[in-house]
Structure formats: structure tokens, C-alpha cells
N, C-alpha and C. Protein backbone atom coordinates (compact mmCIF):
# COMPACT_ATOMS: atom_id res chain seq x y z
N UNK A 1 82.89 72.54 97.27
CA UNK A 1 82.96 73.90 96.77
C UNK A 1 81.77 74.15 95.83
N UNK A 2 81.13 75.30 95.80
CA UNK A 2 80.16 75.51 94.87
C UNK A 2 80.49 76.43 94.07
N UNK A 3 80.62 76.39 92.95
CA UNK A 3 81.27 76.99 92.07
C UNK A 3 80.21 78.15 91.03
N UNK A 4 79.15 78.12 91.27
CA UNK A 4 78.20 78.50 91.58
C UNK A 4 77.87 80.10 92.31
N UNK A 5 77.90 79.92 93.32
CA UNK A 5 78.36 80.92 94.34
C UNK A 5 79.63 81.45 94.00
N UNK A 6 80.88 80.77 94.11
CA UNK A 6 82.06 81.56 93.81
C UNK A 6 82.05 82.53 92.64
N UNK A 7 81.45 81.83 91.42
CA UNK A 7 81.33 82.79 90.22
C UNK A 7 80.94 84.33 90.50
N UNK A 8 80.46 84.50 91.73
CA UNK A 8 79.37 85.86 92.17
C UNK A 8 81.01 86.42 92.70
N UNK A 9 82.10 86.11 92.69
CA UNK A 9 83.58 86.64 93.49
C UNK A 9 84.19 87.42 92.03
N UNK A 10 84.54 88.38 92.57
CA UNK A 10 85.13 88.75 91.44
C UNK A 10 87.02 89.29 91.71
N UNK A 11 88.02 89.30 90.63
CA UNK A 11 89.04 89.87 90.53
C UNK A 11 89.50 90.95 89.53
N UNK A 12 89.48 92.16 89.89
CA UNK A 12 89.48 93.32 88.53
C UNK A 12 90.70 94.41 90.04
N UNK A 13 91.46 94.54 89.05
CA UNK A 13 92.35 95.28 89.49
C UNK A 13 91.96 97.17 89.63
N UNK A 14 90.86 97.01 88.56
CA UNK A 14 90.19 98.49 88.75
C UNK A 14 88.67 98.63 89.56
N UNK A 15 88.70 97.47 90.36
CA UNK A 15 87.98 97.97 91.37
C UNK A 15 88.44 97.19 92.41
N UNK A 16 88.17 97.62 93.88
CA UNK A 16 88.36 97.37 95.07
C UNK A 16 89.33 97.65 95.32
N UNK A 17 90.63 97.47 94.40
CA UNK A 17 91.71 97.80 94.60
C UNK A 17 92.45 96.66 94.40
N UNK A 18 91.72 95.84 93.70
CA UNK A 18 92.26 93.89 92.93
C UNK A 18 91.76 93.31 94.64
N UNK A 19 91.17 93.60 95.23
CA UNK A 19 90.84 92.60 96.16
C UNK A 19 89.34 92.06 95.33
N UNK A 20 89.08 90.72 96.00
CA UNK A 20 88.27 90.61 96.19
C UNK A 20 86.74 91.15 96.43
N UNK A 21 86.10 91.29 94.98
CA UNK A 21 84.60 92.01 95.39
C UNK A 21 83.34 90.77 95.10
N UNK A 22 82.53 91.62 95.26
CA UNK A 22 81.15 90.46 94.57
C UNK A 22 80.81 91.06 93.61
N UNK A 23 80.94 90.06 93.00
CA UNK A 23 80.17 90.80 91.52
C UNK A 23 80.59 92.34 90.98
N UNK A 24 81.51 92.65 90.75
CA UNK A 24 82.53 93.43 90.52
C UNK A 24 82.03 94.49 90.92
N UNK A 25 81.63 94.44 91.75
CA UNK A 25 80.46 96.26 92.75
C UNK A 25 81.97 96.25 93.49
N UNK A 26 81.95 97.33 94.29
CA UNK A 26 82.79 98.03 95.63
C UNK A 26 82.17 97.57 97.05
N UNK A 27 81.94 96.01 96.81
CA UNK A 27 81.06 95.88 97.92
C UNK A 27 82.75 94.72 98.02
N UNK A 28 83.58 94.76 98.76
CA UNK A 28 84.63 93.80 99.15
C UNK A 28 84.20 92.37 99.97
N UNK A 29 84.86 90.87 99.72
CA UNK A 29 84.34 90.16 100.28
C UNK A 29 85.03 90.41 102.11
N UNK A 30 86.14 90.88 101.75
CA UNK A 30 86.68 91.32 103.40
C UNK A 30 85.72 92.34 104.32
N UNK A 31 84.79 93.30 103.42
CA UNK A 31 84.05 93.95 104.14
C UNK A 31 83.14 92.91 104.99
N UNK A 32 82.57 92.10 103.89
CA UNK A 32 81.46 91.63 104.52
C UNK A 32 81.63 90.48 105.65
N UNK A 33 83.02 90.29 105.15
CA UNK A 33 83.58 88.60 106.15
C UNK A 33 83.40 89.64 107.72
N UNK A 34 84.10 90.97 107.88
CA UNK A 34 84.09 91.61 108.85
C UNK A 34 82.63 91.90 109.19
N UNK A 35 81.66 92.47 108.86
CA UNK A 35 80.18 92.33 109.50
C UNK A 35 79.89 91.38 109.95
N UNK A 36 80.16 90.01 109.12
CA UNK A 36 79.56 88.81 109.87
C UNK A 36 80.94 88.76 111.29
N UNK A 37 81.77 88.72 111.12
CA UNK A 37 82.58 88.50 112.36
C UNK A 37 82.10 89.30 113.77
N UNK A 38 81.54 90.45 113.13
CA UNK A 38 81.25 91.25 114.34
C UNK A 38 79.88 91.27 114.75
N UNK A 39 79.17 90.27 114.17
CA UNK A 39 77.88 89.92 114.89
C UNK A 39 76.61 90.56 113.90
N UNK A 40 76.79 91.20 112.99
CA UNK A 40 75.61 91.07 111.99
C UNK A 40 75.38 90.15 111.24
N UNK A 41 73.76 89.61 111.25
CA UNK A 41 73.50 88.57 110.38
C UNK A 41 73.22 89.07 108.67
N UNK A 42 72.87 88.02 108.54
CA UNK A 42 73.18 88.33 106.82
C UNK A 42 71.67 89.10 106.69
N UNK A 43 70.70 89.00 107.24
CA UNK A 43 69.75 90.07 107.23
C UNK A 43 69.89 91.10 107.70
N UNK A 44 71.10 91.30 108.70
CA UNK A 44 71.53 92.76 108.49
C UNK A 44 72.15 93.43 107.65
N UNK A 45 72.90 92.65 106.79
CA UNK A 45 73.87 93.32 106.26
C UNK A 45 72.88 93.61 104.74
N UNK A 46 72.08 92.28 104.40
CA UNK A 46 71.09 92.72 103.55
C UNK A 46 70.21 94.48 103.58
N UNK A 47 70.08 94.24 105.16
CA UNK A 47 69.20 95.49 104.96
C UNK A 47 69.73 96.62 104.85
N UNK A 48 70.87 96.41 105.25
CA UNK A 48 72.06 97.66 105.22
C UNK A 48 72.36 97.76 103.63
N UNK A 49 72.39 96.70 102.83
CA UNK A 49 72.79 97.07 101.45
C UNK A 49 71.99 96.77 101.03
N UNK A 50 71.14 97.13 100.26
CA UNK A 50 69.70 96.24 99.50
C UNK A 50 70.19 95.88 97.88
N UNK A 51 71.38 96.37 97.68
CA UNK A 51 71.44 95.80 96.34
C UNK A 51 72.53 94.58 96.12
N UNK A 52 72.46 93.55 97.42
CA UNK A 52 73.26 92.24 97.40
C UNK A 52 71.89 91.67 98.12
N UNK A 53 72.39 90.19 97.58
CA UNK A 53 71.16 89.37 97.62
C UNK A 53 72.11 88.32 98.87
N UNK A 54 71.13 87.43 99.44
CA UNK A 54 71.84 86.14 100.11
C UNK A 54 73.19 85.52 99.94
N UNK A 55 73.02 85.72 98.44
CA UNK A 55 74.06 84.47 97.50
C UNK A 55 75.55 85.00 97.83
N UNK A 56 75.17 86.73 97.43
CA UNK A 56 76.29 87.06 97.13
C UNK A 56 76.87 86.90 99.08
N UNK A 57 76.53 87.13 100.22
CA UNK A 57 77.29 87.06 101.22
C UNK A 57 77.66 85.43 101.12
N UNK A 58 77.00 85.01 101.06
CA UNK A 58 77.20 82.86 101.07
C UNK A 58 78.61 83.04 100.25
N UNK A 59 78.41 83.39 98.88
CA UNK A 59 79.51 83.45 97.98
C UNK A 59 81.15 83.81 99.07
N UNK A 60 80.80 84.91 99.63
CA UNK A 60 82.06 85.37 100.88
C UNK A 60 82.65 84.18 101.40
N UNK A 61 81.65 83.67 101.92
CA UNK A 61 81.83 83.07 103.42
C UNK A 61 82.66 81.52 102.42
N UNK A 62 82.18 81.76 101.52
CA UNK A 62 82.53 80.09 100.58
C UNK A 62 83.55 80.35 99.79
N UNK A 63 84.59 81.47 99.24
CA UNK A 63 85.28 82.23 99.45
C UNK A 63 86.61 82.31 100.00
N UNK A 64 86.41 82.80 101.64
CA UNK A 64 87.18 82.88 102.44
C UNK A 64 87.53 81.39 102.56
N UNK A 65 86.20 80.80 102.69
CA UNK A 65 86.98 79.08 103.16
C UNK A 65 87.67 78.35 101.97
N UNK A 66 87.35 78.86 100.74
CA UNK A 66 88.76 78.02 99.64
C UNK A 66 90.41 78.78 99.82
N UNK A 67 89.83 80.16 100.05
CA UNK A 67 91.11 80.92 100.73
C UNK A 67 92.03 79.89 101.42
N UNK A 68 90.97 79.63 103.05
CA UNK A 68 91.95 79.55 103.96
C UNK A 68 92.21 77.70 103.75
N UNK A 69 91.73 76.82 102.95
CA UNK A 69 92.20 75.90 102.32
C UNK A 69 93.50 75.78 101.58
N UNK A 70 93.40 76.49 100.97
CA UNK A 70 95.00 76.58 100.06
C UNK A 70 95.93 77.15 101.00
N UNK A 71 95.67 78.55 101.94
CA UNK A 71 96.85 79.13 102.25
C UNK A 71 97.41 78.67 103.69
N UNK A 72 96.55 77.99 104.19
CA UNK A 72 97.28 77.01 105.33
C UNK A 72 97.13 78.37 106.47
N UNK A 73 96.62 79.16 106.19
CA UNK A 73 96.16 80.19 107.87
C UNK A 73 96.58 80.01 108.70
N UNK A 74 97.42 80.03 109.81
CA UNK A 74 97.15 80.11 111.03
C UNK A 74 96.95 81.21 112.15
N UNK A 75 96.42 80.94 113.09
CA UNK A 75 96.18 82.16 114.41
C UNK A 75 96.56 81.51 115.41
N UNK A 76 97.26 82.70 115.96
CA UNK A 76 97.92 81.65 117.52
C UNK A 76 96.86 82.28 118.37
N UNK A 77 95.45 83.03 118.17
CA UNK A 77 94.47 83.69 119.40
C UNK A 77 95.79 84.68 120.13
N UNK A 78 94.83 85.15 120.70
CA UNK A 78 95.32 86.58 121.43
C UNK A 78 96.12 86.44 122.20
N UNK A 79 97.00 87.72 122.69
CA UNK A 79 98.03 87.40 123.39
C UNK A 79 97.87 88.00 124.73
């Protein structure tokens, strides 16, 4: 875990809506987990937002995976 990166995660109930943001902007880490899922690279999503840097999408992606560590996830894939 880099703790490091995670620090860039933020929890404030008066923004996002207590989800998950970066760096307490309205930029959600679920938004961005969804761009990368759907096939933009992180230089897209950079260019699409110019005021998040590398870290902060890495921060997501590093993130979601302590998420889905603790909460035991599963997907049964499509039906």
C-alpha cells in the first residue's frame, strides 16, 4: 500500500456527497475508476481534467484495491 498516494483520497461529507474524492475537489474516485474501466487512459482523463495530476488517478486505482481487500467483493460476471 502506498500511503502516499492514498493521502491524495479524501472523506468530507460536504463534498461528493461523503464518497470518496481526490483531494477534496468534486472530482470522485468512482468517477474516475469508471473512465479507466471504459477504456480511457490516464492521459485521457488528464487531458480531459487538467487540474489532476497522474498521482491523483494512481491514488484511485490504489484506493479501490484497499477497498476491495477488506470488503471481500465478489462478481459472479454477467448473466
Amino acid at each position: 500500500m502506498n500511503k502516499t498516494l492514498l493521502n491524495r483520497i479524501t472523506l468530507n461529507s460536504q463534498v461528493g456527497h461523503g464518497k470518496p474524492t481526490i483531494r477534496n475537489t468534486r472530482y470522485l474516485v468512482e468517477s474516475i475508476l469508471e473512465y479507466l474501466s471504459g477504456g480511457d487512459s490516464i492521459e485521457d482523463i488528464l487531458q480531459e481534467f487538467p487540474d489532476l495530476v497522474k498521482e491523483d488517478i494512481l491514488a484511485s486505482i490504489a484506493y479501490a484495491t484497499e477497498v476491495l481487500k477488506h470488503k471481500g467483493v465478489t462478481y459472479s460476471g454477467a448473466e
